[in-house]
C-alpha atoms as a PDB file:
ATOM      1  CA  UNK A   1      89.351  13.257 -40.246  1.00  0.00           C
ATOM      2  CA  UNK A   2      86.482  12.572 -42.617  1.00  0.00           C
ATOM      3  CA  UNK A   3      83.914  13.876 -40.412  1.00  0.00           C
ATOM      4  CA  UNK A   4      85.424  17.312 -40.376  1.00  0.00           C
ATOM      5  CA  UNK A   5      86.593  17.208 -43.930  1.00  0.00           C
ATOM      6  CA  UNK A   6      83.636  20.051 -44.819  1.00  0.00           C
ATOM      7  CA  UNK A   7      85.201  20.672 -48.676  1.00  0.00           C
ATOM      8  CA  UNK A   8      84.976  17.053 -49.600  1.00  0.00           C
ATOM      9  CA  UNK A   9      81.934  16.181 -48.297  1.00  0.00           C
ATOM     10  CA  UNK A  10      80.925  19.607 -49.826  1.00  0.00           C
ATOM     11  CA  UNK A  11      82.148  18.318 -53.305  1.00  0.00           C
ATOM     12  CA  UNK A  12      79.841  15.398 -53.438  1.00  0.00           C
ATOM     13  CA  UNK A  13      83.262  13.041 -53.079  1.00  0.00           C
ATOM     14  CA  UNK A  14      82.758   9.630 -51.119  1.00  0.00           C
ATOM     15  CA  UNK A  15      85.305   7.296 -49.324  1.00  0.00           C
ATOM     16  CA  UNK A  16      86.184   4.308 -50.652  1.00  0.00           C
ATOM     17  CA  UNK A  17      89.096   2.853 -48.870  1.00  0.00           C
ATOM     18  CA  UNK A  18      92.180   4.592 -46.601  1.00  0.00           C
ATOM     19  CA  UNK A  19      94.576   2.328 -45.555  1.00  0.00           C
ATOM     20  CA  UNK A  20      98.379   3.412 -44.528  1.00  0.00           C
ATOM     21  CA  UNK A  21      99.988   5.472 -47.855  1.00  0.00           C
ATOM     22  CA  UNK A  22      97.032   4.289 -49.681  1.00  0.00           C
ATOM     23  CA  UNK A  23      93.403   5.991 -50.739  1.00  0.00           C
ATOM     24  CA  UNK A  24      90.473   6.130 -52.820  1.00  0.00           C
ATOM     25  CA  UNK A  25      87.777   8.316 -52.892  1.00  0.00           C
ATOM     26  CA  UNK A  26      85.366   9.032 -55.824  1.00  0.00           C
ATOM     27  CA  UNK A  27      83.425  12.247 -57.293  1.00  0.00           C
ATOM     28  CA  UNK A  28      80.543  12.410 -59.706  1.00  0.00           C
ATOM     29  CA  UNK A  29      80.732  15.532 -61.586  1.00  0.00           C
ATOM     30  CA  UNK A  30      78.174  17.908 -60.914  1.00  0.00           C
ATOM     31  CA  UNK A  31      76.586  20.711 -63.258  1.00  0.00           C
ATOM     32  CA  UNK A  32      78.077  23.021 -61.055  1.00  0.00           C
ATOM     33  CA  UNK A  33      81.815  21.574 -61.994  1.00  0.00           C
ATOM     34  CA  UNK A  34      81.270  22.268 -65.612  1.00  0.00           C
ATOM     35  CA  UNK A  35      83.547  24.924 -66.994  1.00  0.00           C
ATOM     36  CA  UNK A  36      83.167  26.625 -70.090  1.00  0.00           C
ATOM     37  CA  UNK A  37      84.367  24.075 -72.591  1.00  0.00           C
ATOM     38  CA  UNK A  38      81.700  21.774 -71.081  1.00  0.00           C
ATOM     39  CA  UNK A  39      84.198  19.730 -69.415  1.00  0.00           C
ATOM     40  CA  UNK A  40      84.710  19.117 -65.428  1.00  0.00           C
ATOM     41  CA  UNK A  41      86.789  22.178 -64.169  1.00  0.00           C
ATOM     42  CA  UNK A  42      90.701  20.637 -63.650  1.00  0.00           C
ATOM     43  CA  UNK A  43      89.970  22.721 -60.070  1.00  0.00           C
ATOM     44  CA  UNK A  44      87.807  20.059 -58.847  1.00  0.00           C
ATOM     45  CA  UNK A  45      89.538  17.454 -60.024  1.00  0.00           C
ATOM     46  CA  UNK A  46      92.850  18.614 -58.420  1.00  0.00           C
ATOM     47  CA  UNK A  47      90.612  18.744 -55.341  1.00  0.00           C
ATOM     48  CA  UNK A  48      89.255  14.887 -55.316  1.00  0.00           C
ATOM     49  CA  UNK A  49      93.041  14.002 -56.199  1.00  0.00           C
ATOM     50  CA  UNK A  50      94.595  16.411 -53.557  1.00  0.00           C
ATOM     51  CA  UNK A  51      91.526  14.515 -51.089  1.00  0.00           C
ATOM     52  CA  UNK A  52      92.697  11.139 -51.608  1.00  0.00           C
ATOM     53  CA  UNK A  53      96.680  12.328 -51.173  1.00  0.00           C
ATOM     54  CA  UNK A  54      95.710  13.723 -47.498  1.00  0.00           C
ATOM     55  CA  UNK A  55      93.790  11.000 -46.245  1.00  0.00           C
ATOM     56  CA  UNK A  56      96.763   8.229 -47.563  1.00  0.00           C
ATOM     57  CA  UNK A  57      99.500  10.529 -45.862  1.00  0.00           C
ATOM     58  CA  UNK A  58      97.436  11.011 -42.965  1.00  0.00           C
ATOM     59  CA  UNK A  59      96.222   7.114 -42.482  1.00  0.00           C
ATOM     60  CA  UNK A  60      98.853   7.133 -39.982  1.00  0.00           C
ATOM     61  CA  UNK A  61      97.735   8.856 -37.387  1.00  0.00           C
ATOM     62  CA  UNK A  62     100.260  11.483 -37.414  1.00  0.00           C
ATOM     63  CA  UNK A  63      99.263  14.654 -38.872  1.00  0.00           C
ATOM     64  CA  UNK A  64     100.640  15.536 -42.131  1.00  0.00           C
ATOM     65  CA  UNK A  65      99.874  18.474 -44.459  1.00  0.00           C
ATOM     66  CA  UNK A  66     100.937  19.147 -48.187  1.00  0.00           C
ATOM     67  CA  UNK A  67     104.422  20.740 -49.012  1.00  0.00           C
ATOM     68  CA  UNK A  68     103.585  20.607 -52.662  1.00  0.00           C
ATOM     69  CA  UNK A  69     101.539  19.387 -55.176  1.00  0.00           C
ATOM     70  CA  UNK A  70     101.088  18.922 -58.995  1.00  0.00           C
ATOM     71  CA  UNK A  71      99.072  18.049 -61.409  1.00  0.00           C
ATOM     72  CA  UNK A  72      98.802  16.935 -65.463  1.00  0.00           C
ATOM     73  CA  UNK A  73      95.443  16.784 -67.102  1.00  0.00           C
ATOM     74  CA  UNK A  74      95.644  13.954 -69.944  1.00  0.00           C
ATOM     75  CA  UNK A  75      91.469  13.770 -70.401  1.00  0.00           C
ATOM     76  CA  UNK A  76      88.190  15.814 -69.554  1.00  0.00           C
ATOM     77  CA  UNK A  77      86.159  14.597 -67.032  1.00  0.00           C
ATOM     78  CA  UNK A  78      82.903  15.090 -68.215  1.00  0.00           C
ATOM     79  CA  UNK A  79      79.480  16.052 -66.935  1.00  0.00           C
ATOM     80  CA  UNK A  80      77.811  12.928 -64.649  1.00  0.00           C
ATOM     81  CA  UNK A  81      80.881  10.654 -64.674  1.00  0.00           C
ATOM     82  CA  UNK A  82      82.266   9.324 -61.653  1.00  0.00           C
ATOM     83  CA  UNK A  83      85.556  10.220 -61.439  1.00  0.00           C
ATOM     84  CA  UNK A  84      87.764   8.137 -58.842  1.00  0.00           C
ATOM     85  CA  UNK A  85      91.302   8.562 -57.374  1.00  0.00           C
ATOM     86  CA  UNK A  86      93.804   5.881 -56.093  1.00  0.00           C
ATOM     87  CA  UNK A  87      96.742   7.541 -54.459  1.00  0.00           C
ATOM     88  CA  UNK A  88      99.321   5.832 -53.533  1.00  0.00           C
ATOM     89  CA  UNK A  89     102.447   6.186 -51.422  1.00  0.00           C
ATOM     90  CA  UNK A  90     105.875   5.962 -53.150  1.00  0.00           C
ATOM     91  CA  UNK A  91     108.360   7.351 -49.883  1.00  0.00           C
ATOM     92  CA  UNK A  92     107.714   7.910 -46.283  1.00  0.00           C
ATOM     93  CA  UNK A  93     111.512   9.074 -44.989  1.00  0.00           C
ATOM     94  CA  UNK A  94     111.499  11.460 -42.129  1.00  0.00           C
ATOM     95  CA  UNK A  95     108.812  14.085 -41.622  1.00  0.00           C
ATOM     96  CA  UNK A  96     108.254  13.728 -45.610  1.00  0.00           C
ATOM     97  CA  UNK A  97     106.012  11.665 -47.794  1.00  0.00           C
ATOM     98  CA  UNK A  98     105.460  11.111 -51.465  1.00  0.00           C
ATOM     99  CA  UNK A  99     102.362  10.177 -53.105  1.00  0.00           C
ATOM    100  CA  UNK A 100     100.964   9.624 -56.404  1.00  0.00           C
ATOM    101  CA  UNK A 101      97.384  10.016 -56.988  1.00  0.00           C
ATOM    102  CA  UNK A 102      95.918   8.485 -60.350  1.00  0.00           C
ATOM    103  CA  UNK A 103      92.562  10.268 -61.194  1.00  0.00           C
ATOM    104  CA  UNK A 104      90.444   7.725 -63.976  1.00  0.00           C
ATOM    105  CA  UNK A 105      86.858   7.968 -65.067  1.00  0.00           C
ATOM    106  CA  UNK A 106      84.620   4.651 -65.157  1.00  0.00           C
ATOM    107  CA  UNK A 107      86.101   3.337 -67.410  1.00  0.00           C
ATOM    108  CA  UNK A 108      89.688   3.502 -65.939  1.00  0.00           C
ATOM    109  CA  UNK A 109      90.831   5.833 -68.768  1.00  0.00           C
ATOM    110  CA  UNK A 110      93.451   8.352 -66.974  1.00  0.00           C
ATOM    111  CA  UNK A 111      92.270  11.310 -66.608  1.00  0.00           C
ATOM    112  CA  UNK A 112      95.258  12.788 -64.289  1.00  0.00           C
ATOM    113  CA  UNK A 113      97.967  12.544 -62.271  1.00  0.00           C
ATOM    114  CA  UNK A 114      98.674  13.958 -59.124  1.00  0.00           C
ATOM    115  CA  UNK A 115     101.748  13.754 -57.243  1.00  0.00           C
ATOM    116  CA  UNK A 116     101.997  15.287 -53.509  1.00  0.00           C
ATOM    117  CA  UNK A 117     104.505  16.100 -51.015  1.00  0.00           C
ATOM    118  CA  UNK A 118     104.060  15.860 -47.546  1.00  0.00           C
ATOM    119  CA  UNK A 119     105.228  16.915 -44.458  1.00  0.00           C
ATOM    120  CA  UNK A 120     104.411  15.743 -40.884  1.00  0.00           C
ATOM    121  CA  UNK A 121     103.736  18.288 -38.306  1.00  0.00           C
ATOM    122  CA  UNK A 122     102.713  18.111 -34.478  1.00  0.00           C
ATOM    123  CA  UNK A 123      99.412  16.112 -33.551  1.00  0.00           C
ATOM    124  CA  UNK A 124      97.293  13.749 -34.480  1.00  0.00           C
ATOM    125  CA  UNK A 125      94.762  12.822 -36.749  1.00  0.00           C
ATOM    126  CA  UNK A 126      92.348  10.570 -34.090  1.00  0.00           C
ATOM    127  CA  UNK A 127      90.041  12.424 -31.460  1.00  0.00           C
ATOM    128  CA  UNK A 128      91.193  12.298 -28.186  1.00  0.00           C
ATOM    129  CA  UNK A 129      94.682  11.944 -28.912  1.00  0.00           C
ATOM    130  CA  UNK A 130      96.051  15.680 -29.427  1.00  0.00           C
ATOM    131  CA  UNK A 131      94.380  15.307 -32.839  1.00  0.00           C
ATOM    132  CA  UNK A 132      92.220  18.670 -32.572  1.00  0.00           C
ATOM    133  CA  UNK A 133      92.892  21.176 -35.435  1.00  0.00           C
ATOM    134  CA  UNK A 134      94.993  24.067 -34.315  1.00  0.00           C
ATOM    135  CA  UNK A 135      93.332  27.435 -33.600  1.00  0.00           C
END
């Protein structure tokens, strides 16, 4: 999945650790994710958290998408930190999942929380074993 996972590896965002339900992946924060109060745009960091949600739910090997997600800022992420996120899997009933994803700078102060929603659909996740995107 990583290797055709073009937006993270486009965001700079490295793999730390998937296991089953769980995840962590890390960002520095670029120049480029700067927003106008001079603090990392909350669209990048809903991207590293969303990241780490879909390779947990996906760990797996049964392809799963997101249903829905949310997000609360509690910090900035500010220019040249590292920012890393641990998600974690709370339910896995059915075709659906629930994840939290914790987002904290180096320090390990909090700088959000994510929670996703998944849902399963058909294929896989591993080459060679129907996991092929669709279309």
């Amino acid at each position: 999945m990583w290797a055709e996972d073009r937006a993270s590896q486009g965001l700079g965002i490295s793999l730390g650790h998937v296991g089953p339900g769980e995840a962590v992946l890390s960002m520095r924060v670029r120049d480029d994710m700067v927003n106008g109060h001079g603090c990392c745009h909350g669209g990048f960091i809903f991207a590293l958290a969303d990241s780490a949600f879909a390779f947990a739910c996906n760990a797996y090997d049964q392809r799963a998408v997101a249903q829905h997600c949310a997000v609360t800022f509690l910090r900035p992420g500010k220019r040249g930190e590292v920012l890393t996120a641990r998600a974690v899997e709370r339910v896995r009933e059915g075709r659906s999942g629930l994840y939290d994803v914790t987002v904290t700078d180096a320090e390990e102060r909090v700088i959000a929380e994510f929670r996703g929603h998944s849902r399963t659909v058909p294929g896989t996740v591993l080459a060679g074993e129907g996991g092929a995107a669709p279309g």
